[in-house]
Protein backbone atom coordinates (compact mmCIF):
# COMPACT_ATOMS: atom_id res chain seq x y z
CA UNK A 1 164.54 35.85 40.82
CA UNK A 2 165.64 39.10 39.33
CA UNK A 3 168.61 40.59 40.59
CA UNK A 4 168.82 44.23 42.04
CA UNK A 5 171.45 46.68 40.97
CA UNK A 6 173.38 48.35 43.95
CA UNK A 7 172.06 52.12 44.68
CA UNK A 8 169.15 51.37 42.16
CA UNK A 9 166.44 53.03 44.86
CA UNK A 10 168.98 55.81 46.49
CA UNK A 11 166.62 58.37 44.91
CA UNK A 12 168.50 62.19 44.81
CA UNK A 13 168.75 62.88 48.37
CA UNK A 14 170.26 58.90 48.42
CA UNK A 15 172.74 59.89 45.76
CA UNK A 16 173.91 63.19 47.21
CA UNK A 17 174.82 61.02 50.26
CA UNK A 18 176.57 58.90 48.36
CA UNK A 19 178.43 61.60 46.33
CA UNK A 20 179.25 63.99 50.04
CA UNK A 21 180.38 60.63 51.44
CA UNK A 22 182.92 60.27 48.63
CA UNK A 23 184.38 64.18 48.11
CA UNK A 24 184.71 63.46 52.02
CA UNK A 25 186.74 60.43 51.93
CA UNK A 26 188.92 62.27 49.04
CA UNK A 27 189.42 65.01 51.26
CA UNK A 28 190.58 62.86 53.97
CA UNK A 29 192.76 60.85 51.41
CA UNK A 30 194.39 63.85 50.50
CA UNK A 31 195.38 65.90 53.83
CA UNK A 32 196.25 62.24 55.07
CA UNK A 33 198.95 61.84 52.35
CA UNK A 34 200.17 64.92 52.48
CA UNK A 35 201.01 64.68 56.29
CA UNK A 36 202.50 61.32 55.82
CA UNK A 37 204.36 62.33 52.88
CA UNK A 38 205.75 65.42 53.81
CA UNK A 39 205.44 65.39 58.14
CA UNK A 40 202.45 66.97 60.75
CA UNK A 41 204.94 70.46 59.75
CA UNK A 42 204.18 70.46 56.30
CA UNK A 43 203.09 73.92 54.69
CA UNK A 44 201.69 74.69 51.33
CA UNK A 45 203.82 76.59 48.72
CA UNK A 46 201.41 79.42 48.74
CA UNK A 47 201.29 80.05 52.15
CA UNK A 48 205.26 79.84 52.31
CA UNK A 49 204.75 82.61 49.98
CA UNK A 50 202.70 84.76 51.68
CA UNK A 51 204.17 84.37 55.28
CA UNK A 52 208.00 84.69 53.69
CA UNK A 53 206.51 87.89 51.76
CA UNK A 54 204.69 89.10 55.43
CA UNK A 55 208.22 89.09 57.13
CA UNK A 56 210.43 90.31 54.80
CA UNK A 57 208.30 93.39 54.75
CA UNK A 58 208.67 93.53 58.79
CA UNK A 59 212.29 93.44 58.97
CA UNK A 60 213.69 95.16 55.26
CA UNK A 61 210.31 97.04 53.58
CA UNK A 62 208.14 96.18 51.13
CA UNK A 63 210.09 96.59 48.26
CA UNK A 64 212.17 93.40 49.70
CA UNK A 65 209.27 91.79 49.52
CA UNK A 66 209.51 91.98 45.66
CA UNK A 67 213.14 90.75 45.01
CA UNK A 68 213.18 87.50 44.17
CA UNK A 69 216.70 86.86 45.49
CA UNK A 70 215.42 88.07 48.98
CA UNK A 71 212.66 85.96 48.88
CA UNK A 72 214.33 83.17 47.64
CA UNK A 73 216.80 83.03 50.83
CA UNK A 74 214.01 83.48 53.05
CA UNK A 75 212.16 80.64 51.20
CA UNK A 76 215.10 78.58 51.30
CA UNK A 77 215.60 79.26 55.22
CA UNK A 78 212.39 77.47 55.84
CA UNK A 79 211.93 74.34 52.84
CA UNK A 80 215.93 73.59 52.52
CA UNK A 81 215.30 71.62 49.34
CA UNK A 82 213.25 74.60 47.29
CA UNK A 83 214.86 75.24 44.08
CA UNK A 84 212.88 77.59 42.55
CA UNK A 85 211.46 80.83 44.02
CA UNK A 86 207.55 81.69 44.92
CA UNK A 87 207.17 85.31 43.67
CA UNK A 88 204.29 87.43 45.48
CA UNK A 89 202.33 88.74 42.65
CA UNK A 90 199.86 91.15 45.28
CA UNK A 91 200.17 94.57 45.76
CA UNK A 92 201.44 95.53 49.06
CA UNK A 93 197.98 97.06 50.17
CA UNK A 94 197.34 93.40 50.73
CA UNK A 95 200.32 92.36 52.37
CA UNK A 96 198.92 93.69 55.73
CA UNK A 97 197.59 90.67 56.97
CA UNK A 98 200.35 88.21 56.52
CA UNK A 99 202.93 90.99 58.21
CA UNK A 100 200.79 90.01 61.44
CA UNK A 101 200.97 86.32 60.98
CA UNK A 102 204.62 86.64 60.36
CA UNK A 103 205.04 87.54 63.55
CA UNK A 104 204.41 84.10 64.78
CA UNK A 105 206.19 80.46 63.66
CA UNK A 106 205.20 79.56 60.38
CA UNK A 107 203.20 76.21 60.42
CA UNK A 108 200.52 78.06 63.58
CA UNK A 109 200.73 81.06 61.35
CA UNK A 110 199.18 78.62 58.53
CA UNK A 111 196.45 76.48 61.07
CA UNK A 112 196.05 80.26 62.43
CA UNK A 113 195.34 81.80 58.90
CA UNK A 114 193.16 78.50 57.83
CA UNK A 115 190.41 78.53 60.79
CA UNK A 116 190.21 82.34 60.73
CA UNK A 117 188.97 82.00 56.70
CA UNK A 118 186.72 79.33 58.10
CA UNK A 119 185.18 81.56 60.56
CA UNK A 120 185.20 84.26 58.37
CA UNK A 121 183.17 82.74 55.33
CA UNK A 122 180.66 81.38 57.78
CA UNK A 123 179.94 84.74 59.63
CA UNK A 124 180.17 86.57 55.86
CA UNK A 125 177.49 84.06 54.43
CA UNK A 126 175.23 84.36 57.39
CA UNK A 127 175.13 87.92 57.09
CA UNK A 128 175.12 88.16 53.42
CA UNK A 129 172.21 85.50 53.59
CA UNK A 130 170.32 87.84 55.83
CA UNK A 131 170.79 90.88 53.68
CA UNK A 132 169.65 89.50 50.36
CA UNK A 133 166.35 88.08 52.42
CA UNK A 134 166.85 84.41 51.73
CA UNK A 135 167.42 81.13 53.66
CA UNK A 136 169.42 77.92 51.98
CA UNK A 137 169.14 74.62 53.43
CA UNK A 138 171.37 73.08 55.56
CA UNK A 139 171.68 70.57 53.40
CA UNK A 140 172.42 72.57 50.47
CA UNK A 141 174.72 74.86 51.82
CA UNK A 142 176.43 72.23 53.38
CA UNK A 143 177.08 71.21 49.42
CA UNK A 144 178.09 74.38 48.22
CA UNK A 145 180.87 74.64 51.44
CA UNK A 146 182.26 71.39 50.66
CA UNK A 147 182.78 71.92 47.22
CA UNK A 148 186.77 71.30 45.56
CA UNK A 149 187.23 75.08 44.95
CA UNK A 150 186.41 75.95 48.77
CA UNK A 151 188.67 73.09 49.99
CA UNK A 152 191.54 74.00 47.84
CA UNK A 153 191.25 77.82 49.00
CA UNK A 154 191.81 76.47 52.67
CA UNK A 155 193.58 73.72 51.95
CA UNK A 156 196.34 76.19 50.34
CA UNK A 157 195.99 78.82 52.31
CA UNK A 158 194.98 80.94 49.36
CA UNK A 159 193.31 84.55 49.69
CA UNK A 160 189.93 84.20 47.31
CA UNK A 161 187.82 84.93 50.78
CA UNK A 162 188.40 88.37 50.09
CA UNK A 163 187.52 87.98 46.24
CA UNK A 164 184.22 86.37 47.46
CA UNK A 165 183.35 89.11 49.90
CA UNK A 166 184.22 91.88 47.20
CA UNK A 167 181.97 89.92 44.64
CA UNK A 168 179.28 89.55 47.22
CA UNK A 169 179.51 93.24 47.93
CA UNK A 170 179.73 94.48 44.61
CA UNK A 171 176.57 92.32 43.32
CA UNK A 172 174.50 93.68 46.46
CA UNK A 173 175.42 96.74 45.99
CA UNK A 174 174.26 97.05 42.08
CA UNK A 175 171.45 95.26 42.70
CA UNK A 176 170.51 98.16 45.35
CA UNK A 177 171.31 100.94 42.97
CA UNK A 178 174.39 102.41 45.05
CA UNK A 179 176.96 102.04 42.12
CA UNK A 180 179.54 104.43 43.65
CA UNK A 181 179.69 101.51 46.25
CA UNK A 182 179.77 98.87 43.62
CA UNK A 183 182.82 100.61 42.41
CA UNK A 184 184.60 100.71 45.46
CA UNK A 185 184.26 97.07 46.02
CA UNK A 186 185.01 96.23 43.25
CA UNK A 187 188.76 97.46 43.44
CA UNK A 188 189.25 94.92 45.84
CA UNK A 189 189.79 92.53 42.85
CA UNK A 190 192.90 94.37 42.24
CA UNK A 191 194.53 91.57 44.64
CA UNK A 192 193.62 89.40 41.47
CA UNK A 193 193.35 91.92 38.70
CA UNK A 194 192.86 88.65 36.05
CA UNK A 195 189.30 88.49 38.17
CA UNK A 196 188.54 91.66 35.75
CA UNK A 197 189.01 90.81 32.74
CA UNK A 198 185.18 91.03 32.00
CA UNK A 199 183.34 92.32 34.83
CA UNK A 200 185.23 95.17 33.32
CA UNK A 201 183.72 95.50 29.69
CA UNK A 202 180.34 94.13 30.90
CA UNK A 203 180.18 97.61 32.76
CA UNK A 204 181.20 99.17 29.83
CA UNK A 205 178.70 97.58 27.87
CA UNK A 206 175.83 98.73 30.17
CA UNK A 207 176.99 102.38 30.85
CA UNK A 208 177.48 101.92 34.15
CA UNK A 209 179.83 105.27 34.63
CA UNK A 210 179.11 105.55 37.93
CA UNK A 211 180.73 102.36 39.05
CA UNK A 212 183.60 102.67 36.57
CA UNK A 213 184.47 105.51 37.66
CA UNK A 214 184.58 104.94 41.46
CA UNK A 215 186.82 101.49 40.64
CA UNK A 216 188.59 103.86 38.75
CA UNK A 217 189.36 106.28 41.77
CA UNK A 218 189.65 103.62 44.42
CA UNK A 219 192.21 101.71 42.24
CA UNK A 220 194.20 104.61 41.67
CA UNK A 221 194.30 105.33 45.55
CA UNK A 222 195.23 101.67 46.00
CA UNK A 223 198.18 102.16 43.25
CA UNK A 224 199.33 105.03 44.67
CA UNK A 225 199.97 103.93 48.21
CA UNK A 226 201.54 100.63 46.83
CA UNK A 227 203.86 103.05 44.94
CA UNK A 228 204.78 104.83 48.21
CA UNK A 229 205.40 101.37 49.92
CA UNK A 230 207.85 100.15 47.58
CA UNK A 231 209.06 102.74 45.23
CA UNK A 232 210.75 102.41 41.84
CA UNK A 233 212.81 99.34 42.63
CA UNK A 234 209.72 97.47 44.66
CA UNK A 235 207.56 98.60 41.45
CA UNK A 236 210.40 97.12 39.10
CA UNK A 237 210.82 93.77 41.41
CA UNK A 238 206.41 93.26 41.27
CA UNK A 239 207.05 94.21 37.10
CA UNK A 240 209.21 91.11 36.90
CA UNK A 241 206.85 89.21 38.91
CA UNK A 242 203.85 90.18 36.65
CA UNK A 243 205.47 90.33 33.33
CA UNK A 244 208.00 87.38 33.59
CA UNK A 245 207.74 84.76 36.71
CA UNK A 246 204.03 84.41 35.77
CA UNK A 247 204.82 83.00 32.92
CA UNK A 248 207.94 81.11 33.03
CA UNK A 249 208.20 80.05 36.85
CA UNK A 250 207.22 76.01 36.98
CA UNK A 251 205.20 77.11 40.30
CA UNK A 252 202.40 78.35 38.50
CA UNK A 253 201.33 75.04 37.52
CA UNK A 254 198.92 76.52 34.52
CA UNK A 255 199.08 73.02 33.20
CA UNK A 256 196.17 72.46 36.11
CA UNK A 257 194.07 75.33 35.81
CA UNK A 258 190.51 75.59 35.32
CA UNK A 259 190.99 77.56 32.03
CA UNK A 260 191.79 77.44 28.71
CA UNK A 261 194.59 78.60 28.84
CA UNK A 262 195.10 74.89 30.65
CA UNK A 263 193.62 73.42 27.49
CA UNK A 264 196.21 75.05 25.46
CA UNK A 265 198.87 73.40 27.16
CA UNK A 266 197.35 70.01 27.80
CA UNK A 267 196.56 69.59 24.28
CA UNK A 268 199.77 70.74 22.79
CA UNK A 269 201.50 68.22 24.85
CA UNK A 270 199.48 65.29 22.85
CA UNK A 271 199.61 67.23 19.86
CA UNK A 272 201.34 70.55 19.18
CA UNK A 273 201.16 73.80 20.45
CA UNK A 274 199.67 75.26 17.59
CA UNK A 275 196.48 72.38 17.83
CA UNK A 276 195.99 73.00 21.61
CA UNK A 277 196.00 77.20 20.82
CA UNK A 278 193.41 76.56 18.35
CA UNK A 279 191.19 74.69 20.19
CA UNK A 280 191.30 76.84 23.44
CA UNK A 281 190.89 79.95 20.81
CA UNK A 282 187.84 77.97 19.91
CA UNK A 283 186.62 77.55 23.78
CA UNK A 284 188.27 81.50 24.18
CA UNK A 285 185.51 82.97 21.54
CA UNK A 286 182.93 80.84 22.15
CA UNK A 287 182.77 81.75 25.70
CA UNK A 288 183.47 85.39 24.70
CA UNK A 289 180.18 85.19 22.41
CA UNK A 290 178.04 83.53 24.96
CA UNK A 291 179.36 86.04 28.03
CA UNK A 292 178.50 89.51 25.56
CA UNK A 293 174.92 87.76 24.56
CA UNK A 294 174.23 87.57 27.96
CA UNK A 295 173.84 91.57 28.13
CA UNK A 296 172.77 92.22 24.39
CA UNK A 297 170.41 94.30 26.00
CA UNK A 298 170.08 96.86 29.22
CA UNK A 299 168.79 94.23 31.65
CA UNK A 300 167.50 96.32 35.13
CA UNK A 301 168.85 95.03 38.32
CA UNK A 302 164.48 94.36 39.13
CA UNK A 303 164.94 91.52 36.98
CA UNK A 304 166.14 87.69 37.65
CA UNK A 305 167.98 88.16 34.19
CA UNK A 306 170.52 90.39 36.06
CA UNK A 307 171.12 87.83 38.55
CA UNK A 308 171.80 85.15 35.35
CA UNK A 309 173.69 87.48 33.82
CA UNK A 310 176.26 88.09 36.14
CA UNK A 311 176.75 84.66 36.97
CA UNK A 312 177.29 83.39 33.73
CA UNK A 313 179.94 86.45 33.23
CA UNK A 314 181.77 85.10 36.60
CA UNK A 315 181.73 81.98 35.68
CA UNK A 316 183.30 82.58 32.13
CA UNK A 317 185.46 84.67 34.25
CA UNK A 318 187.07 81.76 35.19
CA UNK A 319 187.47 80.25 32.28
CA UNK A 320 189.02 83.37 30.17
CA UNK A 321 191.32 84.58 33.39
CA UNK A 322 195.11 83.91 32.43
CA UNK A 323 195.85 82.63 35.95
CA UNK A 324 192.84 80.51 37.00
CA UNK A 325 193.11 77.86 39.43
CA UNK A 326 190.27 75.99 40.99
CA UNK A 327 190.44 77.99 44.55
CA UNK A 328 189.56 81.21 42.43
CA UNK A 329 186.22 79.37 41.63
CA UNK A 330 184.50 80.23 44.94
CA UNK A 331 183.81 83.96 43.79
CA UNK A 332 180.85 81.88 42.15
CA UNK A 333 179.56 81.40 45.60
CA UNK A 334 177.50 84.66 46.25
CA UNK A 335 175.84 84.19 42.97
CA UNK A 336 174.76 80.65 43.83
CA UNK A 337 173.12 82.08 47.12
CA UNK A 338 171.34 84.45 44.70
CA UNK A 339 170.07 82.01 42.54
CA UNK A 340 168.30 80.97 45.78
CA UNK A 341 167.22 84.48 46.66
CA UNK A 342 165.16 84.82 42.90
CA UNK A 343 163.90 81.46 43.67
CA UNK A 344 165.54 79.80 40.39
CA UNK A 345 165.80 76.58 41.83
CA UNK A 346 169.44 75.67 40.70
CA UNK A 347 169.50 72.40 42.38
CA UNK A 348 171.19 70.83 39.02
CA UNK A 349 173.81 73.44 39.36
CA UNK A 350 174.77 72.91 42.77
CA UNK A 351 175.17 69.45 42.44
CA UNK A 352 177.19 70.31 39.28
CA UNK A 353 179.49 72.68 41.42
CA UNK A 354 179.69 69.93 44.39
CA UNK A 355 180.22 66.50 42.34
CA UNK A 356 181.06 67.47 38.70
CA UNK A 357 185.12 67.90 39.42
CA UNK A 358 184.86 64.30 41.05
CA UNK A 359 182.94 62.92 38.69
CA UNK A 360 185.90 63.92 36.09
CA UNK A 361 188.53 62.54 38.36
CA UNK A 362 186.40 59.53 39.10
CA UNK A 363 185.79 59.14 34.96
CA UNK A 364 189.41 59.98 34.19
CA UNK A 365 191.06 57.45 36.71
CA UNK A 366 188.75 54.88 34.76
CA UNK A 367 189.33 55.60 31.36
CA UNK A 368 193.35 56.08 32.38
CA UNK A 369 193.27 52.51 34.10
CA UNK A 370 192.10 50.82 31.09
CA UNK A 371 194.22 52.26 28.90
CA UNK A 372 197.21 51.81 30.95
CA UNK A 373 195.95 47.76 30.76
CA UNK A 374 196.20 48.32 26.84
CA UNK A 375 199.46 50.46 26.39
CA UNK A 376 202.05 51.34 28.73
CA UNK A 377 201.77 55.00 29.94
CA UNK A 378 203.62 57.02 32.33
CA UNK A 379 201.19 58.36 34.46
CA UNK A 380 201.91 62.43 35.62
CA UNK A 381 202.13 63.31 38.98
CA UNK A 382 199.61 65.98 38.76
CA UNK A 383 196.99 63.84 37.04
CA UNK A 384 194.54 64.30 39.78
CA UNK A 385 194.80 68.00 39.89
CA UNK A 386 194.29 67.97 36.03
CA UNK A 387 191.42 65.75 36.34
CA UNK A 388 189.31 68.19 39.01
CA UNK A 389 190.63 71.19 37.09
CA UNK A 390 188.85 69.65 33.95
CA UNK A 391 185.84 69.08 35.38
CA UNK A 392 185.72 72.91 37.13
CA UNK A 393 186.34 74.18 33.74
CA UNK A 394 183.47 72.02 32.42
CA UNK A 395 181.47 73.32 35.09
CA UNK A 396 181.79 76.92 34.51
CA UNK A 397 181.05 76.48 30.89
CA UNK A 398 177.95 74.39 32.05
CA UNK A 399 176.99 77.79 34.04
CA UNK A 400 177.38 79.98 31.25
CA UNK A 401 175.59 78.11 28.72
CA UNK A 402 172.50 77.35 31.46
CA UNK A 403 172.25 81.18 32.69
CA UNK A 404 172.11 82.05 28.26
CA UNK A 405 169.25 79.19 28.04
CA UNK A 406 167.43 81.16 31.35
CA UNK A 407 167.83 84.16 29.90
CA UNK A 408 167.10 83.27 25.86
CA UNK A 409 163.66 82.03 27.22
CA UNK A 410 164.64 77.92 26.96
CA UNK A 411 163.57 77.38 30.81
CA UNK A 412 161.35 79.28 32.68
CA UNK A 413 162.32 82.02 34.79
CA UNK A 414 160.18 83.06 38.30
CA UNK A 415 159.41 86.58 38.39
CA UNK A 416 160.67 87.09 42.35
CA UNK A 417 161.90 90.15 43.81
CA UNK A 418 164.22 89.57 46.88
CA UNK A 419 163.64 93.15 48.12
CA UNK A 420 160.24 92.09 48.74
CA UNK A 421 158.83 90.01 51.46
CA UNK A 422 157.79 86.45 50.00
CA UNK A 423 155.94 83.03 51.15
CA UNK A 424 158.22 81.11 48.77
CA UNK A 425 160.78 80.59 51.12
CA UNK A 426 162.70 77.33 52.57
CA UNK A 427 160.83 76.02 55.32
CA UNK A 428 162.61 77.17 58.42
CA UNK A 429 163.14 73.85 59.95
CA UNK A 430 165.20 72.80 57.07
CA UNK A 431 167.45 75.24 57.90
CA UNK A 432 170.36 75.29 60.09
CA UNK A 433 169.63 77.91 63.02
CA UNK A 434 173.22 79.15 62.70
CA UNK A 435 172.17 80.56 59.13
CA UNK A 436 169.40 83.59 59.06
CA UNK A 437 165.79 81.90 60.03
CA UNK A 438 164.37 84.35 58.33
CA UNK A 439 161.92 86.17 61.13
CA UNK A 440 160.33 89.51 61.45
CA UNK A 441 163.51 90.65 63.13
CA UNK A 442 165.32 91.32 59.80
CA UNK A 443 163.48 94.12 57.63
């Protein structure tokens, strides 16, 4: 009798089970051993920053907020053992927020600041869904929410929510033709100014004054009011921050990254720093080339193109950005809910978002393991982290190359306009109610 391999009939639906069931169990893993490691208090470095940043500018200014000695007591006050400091890199515009959760003890400021973003993102997506006329499966979106780069923005109690909304807001608002408002959204990105690095030129490419020169405006507004916050001495403190502590301060981590910048370092630590430069100036122009192709020509915001387009620049986005982690990956998620909205079925992408950085840890752990049987190896602590960075960077290279094939003519394309009601919609009982049934109620 012939025997049957295990998970031989799952089928896709089978295998996405499978795959949720493990990124699940991982997530569990993870919180788990971080509470046991560290105690039910523990608080990530990030939000230490943040809330220590939030206070000092309640009791001494904002320019406190910007001297690292200052900081570093305050930091000190609450992790005895830190030894090195966690600058705060934002502008004070967008210190706001964390001078109101400041106001209450640290670890329920941190639950406090985690469940709000949860809330937030859902109530953001539902509307945004509704906007752009298009419904998502449950089971889909379910994918997309669960993916590493949205865990690790809670999970840290990062700030990319409000790169997501600004994305989401200044796609929408292109693809309706008000550009002023494009521009003004777009400004937002100032909290990560790195997130520019080619949305930037790609508007330069296409002429699109009007929205440069609103970002222009709305950033200088936004600079201007951060100078009259903190002054000379705040603006020297954030200088330092920018300039130097990005680069040298061990709490940057770029060695985990999802960009190749990451490369760089990984590979000149098996080889030399010159080798690892040259191959991440290989992945560096090669994304480059591939991101410009994409708007070789004027491409109308009528056409699915412009959709491809600007995912594929996002996505190279984050693999270009100097400071790149994997929680700055879920600016991709507006895009992905437009994909839906031109009806460009990217099922294969969304289960390369979901499973693709567990795949590479999964894959990594293996090959590791039986090397460490052949040679002895000291394993580094932050091999996991490496191994889902690697496979988010692989990911967003994925995207760019896919949305070039779309857009070169290699795959099909749908001719669907979003403004316009359609009959090729998701069937509304695979739909979560919670998530815009689409109805006659929204025009």
């Amino acid at each position: 009798m012939k025997s049957k391999l295990p998970f031989q009939k799952l089928g896709t639906r089978g295998w996405q089970n499978l795959g949720l069931m493990i990124v699940l169990i991982f997530y569990g893993i993870r919180i788990g051993l971080e509470y046991y490691s560290n105690g039910v208090n523990s608080v990530p470095g990030d939000y230490i920053c943040f809330w220590t940043a939030g206070r000092l500018a309640n009791e001494a200014g904002y320019a406190k907020v910007y001297d690292l000695i200052a900081l570093y007591d305050m930091q000190k006050s609450i992790v005895p053992g830190a030894t090195v400091v966690l600058p705060m890199f934002y502008l004070p515009v967008f210190i706001f927020q964390f001078q109101i959760l400041a106001l209450i003890p640290i670890v329920l400021s941190y639950w406090v600041w985690t469940l709000l973003n949860i809330f937030i993102l859902f109530m953001y997506l539902r509307h945004f869904l509704k906007r752009i006329r298009t419904s998502i499966p449950s089971r889909i979106l379910f994918m997309i929410m669960v993916a590493f780069p949205v865990f690790q923005n809670f999970y840290a109690g990062q700030v990319n929510l409000f790169l997501l909304i600004a994305i989401g807001e200044f796609i929408h608002a292109l693809m309706s033709s008000r550009r002023i408002h494009a521009g003004i959204w777009l400004a937002l990105l100032l909290l990560k100014p790195q997130t520019l690095v080619l949305i930037l030129p790609v508007l330069l490419v296409q002429k699109n004054w009007k929205t440069i020169v609103s970002f222009g405006i709305t950033s200088f507004l936004a600079l201007l009011i951060s100078f009259v916050l903190i002054g000379l001495k705040g603006l020297n403190g954030l200088s330092v921050s920018w300039l130097v502590e990005s680069i040298r301060n061990s709490t940057i981590s770029p060695e985990n990254m999802i960009n190749w910048r990451m490369v760089a370092l990984r590979t000149g630590e098996l080889t030399t720093p010159i080798i690892g430069w040259v191959l991440a100036g290989v992945g560096i122009a090669s994304t480059l080339f591939f991101t410009f192709a994409l708007w070789r020509k004027p491409i109308t915001a009528e056409s699915p193109n412009y959709i491809l387009a600007w995912f594929g620049t996002i996505s190279a986005t984050n693999l270009i950005a100097w400071h790149s982690h994997a929680h700055m990956a879920v600016i991709l998620i507006p895009l992905l809910c437009y994909l839906y909205a031109w009806d460009l079925k990217p099922t294969k992408i969304i289960n390369t978002w979901c499973f693709l950085p567990f795949i590479s840890l999964l894959a990594g752990l293996l090959i590791i393991s039986v090397i460490s049987l052949l040679t002895p190896i000291v394993l580094p602590p932050t091999l996991v982290d490496f191994l889902l960075s690697l496979g988010l960077l692989i990911g967003n290279f994925l995207f760019l190359i896919w949305s070039y094939l779309r857009m070169k003519g290699s795959l099909a394309i749908v001719e669907l306009n979003p403004a316009l009601p359609t009959t090729n919609l998701v069937p509304e009982e695979t739909t979560h109610p919670f998530f815009c049934k689409l109805s006659h109620k929204y025009p």
